[in-house]
PDB file of N, CA and C in Angstrom:
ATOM      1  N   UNK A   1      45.858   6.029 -55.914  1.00  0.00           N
ATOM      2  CA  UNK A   1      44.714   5.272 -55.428  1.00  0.00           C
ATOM      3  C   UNK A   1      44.157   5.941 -54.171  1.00  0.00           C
ATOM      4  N   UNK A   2      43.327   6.200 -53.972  1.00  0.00           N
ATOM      5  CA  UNK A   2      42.146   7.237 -52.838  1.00  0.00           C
ATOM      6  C   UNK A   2      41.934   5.873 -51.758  1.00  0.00           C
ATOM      7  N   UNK A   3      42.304   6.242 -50.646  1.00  0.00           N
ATOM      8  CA  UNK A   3      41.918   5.352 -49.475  1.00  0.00           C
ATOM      9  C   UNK A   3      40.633   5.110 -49.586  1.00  0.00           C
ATOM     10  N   UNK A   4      40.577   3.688 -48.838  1.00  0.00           N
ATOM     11  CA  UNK A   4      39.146   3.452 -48.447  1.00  0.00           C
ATOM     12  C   UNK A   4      38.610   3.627 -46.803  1.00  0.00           C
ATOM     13  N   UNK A   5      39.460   3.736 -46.312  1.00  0.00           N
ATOM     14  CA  UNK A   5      38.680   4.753 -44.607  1.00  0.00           C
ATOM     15  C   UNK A   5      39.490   5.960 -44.180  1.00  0.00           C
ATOM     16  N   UNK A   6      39.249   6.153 -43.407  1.00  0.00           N
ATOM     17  CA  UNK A   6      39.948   7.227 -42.464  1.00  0.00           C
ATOM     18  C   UNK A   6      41.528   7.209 -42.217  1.00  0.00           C
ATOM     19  N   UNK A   7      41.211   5.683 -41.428  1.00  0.00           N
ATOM     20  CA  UNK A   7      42.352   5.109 -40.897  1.00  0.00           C
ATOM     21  C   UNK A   7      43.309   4.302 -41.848  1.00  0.00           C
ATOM     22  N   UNK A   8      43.450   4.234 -43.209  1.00  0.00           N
ATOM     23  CA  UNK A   8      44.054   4.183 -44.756  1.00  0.00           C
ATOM     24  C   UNK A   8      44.386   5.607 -44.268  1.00  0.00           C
ATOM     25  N   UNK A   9      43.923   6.126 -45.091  1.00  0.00           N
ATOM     26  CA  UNK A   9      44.186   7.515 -45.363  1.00  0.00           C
ATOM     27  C   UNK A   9      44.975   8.207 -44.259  1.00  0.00           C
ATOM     28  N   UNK A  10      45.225   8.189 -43.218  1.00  0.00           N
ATOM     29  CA  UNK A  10      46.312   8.374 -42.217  1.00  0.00           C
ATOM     30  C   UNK A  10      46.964   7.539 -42.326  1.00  0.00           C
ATOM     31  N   UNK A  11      47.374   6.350 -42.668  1.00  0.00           N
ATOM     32  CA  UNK A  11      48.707   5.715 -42.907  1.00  0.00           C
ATOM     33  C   UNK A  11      49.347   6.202 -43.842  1.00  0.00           C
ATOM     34  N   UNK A  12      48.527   6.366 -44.612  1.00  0.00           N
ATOM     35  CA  UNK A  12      49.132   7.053 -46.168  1.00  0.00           C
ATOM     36  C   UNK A  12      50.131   8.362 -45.849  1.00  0.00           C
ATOM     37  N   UNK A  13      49.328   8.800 -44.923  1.00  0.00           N
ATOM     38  CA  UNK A  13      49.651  10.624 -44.872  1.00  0.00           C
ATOM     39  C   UNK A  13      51.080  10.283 -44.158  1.00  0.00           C
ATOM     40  N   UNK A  14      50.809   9.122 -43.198  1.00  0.00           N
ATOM     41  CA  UNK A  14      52.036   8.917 -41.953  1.00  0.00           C
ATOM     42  C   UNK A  14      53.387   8.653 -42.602  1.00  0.00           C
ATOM     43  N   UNK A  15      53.026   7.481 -43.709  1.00  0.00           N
ATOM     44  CA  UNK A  15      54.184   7.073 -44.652  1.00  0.00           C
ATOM     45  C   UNK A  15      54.761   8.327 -45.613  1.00  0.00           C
ATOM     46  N   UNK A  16      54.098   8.950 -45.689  1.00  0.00           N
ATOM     47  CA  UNK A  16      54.318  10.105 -47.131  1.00  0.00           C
ATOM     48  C   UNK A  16      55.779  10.858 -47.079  1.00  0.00           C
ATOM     49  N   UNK A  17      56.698  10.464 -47.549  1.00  0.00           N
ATOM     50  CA  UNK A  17      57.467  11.402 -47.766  1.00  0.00           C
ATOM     51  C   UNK A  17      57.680  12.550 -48.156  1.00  0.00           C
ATOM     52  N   UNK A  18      56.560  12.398 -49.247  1.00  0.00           N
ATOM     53  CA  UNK A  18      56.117  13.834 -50.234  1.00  0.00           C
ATOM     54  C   UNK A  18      55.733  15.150 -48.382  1.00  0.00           C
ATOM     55  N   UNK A  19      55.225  14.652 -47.572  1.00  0.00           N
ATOM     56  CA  UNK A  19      53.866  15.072 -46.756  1.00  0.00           C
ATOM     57  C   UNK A  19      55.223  15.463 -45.255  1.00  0.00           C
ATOM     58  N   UNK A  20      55.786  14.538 -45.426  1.00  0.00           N
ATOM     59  CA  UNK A  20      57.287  14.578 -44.648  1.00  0.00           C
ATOM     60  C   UNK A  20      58.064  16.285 -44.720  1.00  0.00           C
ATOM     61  N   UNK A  21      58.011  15.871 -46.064  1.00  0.00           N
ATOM     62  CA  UNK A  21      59.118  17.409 -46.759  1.00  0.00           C
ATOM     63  C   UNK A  21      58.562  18.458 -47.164  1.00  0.00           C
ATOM     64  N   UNK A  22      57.042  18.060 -47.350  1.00  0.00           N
ATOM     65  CA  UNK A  22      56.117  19.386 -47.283  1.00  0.00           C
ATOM     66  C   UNK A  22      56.079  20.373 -46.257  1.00  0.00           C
ATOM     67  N   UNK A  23      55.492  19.428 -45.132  1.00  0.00           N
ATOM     68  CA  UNK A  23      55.219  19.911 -44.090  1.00  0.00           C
ATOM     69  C   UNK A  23      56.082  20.058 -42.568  1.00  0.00           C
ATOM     70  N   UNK A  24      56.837  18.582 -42.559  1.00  0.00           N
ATOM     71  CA  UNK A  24      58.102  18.492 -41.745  1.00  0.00           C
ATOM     72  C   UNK A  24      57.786  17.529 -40.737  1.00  0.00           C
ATOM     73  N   UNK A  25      58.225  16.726 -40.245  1.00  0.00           N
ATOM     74  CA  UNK A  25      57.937  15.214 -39.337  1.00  0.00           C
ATOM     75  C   UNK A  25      57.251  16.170 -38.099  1.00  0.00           C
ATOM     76  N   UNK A  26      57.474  16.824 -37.638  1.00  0.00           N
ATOM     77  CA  UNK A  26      56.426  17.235 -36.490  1.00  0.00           C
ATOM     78  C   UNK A  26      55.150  17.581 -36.626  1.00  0.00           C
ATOM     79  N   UNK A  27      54.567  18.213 -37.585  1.00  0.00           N
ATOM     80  CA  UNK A  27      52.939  18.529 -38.434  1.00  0.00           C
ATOM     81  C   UNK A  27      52.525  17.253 -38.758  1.00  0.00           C
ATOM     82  N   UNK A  28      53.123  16.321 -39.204  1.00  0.00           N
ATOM     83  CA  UNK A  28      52.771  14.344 -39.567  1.00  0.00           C
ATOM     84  C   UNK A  28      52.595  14.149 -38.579  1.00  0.00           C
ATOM     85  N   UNK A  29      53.837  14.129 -37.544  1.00  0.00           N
ATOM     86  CA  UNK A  29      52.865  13.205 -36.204  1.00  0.00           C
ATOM     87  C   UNK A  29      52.348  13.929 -35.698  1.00  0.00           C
ATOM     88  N   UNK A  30      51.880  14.834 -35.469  1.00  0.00           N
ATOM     89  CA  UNK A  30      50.660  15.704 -34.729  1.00  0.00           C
ATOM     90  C   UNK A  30      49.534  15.254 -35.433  1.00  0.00           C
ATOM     91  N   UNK A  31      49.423  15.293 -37.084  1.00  0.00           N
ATOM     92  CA  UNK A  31      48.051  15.033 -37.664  1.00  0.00           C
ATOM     93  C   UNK A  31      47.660  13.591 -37.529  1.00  0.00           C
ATOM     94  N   UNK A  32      48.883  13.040 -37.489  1.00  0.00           N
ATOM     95  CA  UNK A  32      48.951  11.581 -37.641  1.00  0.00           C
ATOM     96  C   UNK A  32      48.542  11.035 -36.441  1.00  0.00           C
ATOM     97  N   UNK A  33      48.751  11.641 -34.754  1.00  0.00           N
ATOM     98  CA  UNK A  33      48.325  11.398 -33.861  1.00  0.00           C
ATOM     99  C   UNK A  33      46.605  12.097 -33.532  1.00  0.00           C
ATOM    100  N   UNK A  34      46.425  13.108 -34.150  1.00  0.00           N
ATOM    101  CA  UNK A  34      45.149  13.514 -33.790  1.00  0.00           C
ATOM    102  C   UNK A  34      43.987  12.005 -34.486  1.00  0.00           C
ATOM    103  N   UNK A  35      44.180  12.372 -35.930  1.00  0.00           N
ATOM    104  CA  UNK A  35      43.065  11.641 -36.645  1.00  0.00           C
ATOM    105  C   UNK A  35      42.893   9.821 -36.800  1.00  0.00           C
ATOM    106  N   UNK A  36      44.023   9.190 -36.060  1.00  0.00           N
ATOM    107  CA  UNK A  36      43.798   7.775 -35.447  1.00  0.00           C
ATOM    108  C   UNK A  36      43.143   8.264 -34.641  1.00  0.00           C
ATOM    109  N   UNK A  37      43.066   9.123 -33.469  1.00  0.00           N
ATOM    110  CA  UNK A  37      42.483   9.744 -32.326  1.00  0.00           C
ATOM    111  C   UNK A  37      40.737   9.412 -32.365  1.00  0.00           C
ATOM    112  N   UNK A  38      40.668  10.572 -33.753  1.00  0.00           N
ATOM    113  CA  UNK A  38      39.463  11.145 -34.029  1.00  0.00           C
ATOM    114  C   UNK A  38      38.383   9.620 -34.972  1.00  0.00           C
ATOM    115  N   UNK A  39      39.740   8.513 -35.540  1.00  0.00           N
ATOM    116  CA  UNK A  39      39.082   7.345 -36.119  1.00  0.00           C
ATOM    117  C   UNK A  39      38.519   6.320 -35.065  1.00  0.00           C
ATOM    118  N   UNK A  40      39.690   6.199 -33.791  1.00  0.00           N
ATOM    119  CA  UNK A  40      39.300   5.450 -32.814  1.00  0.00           C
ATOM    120  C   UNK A  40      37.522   6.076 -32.459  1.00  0.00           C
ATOM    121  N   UNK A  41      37.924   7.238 -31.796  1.00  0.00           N
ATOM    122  CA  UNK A  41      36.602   8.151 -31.290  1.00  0.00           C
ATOM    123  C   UNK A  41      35.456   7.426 -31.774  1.00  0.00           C
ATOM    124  N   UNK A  42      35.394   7.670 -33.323  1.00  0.00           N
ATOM    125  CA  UNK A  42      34.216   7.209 -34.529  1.00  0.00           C
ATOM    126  C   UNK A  42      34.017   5.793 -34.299  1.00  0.00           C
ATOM    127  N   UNK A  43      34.895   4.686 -34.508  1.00  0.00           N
ATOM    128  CA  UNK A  43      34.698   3.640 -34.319  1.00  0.00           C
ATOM    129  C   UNK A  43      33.912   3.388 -33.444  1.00  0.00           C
ATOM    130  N   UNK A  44      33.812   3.924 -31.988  1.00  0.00           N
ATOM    131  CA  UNK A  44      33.152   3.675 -30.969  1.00  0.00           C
ATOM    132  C   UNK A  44      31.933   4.067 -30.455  1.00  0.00           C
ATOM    133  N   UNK A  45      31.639   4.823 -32.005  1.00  0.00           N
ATOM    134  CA  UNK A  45      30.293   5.816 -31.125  1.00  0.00           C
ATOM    135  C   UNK A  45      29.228   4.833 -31.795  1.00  0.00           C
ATOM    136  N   UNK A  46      28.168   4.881 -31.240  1.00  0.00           N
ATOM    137  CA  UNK A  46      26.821   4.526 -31.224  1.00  0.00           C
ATOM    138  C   UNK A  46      26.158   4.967 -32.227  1.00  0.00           C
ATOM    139  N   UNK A  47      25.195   4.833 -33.016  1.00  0.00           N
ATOM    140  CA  UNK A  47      24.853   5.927 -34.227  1.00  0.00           C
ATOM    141  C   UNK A  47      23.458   5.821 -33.479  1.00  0.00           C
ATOM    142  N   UNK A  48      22.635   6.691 -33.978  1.00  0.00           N
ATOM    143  CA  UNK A  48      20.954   6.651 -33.808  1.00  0.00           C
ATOM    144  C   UNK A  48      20.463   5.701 -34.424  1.00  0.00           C
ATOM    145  N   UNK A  49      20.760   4.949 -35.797  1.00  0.00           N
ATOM    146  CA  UNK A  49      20.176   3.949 -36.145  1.00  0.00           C
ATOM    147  C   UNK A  49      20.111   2.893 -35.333  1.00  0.00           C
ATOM    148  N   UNK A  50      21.653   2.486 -34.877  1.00  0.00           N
ATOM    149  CA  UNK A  50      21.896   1.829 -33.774  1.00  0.00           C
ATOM    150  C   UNK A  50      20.875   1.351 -32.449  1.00  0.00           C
ATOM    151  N   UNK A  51      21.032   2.927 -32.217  1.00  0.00           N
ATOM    152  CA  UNK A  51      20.202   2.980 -31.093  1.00  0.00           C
ATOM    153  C   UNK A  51      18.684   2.047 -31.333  1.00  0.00           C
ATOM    154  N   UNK A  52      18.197   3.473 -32.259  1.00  0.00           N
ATOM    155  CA  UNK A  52      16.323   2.688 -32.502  1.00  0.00           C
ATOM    156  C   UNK A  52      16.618   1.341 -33.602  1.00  0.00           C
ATOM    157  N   UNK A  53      17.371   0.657 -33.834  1.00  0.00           N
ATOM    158  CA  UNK A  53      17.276  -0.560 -34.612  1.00  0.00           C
ATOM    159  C   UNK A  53      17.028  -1.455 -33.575  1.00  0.00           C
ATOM    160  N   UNK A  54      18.208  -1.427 -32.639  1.00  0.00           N
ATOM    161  CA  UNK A  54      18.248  -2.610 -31.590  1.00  0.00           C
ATOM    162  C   UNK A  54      18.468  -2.397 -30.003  1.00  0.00           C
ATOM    163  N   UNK A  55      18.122  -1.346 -29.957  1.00  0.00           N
ATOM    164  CA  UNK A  55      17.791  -1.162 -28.328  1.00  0.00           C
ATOM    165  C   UNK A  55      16.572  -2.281 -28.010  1.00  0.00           C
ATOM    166  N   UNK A  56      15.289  -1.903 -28.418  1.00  0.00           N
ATOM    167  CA  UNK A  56      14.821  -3.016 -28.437  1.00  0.00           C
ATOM    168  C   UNK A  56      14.603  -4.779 -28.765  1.00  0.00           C
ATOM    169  N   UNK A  57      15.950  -4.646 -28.959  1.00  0.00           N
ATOM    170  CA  UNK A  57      15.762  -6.204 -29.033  1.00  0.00           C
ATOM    171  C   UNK A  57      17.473  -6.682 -28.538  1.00  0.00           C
ATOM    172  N   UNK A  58      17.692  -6.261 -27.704  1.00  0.00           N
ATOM    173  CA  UNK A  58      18.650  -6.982 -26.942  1.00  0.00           C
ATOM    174  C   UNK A  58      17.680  -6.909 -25.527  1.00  0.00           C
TER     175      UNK A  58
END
């Protein structure tokens, strides 16, 4: 089953055993710590629609 965000899809990777023994628990939590990182980041940004939708009307 294919995640539905970002932040799915890094749990997935975090839990993975397959991803564990592939790669080795230190490459997981490095990726695993960057891309919550990089989901938080996203969550918080502003988009341009944003902007010109409702700048004017707050």
């Amino acid at each position: 089953m294919q995640p539905g965000s970002l932040e799915e899809a890094v749990s997935n990777f975090a839990s993975s055993d397959l991803a564990r023994s592939a790669f080795g628990a230190d490459v997981v939590e490095h990726y695993t710590h960057f891309y919550t990182s990089e989901a938080e980041a996203h969550r918080k940004a502003v988009t341009d629609w944003e902007r010109n939708r409702y700048f004017e009307r707050i």
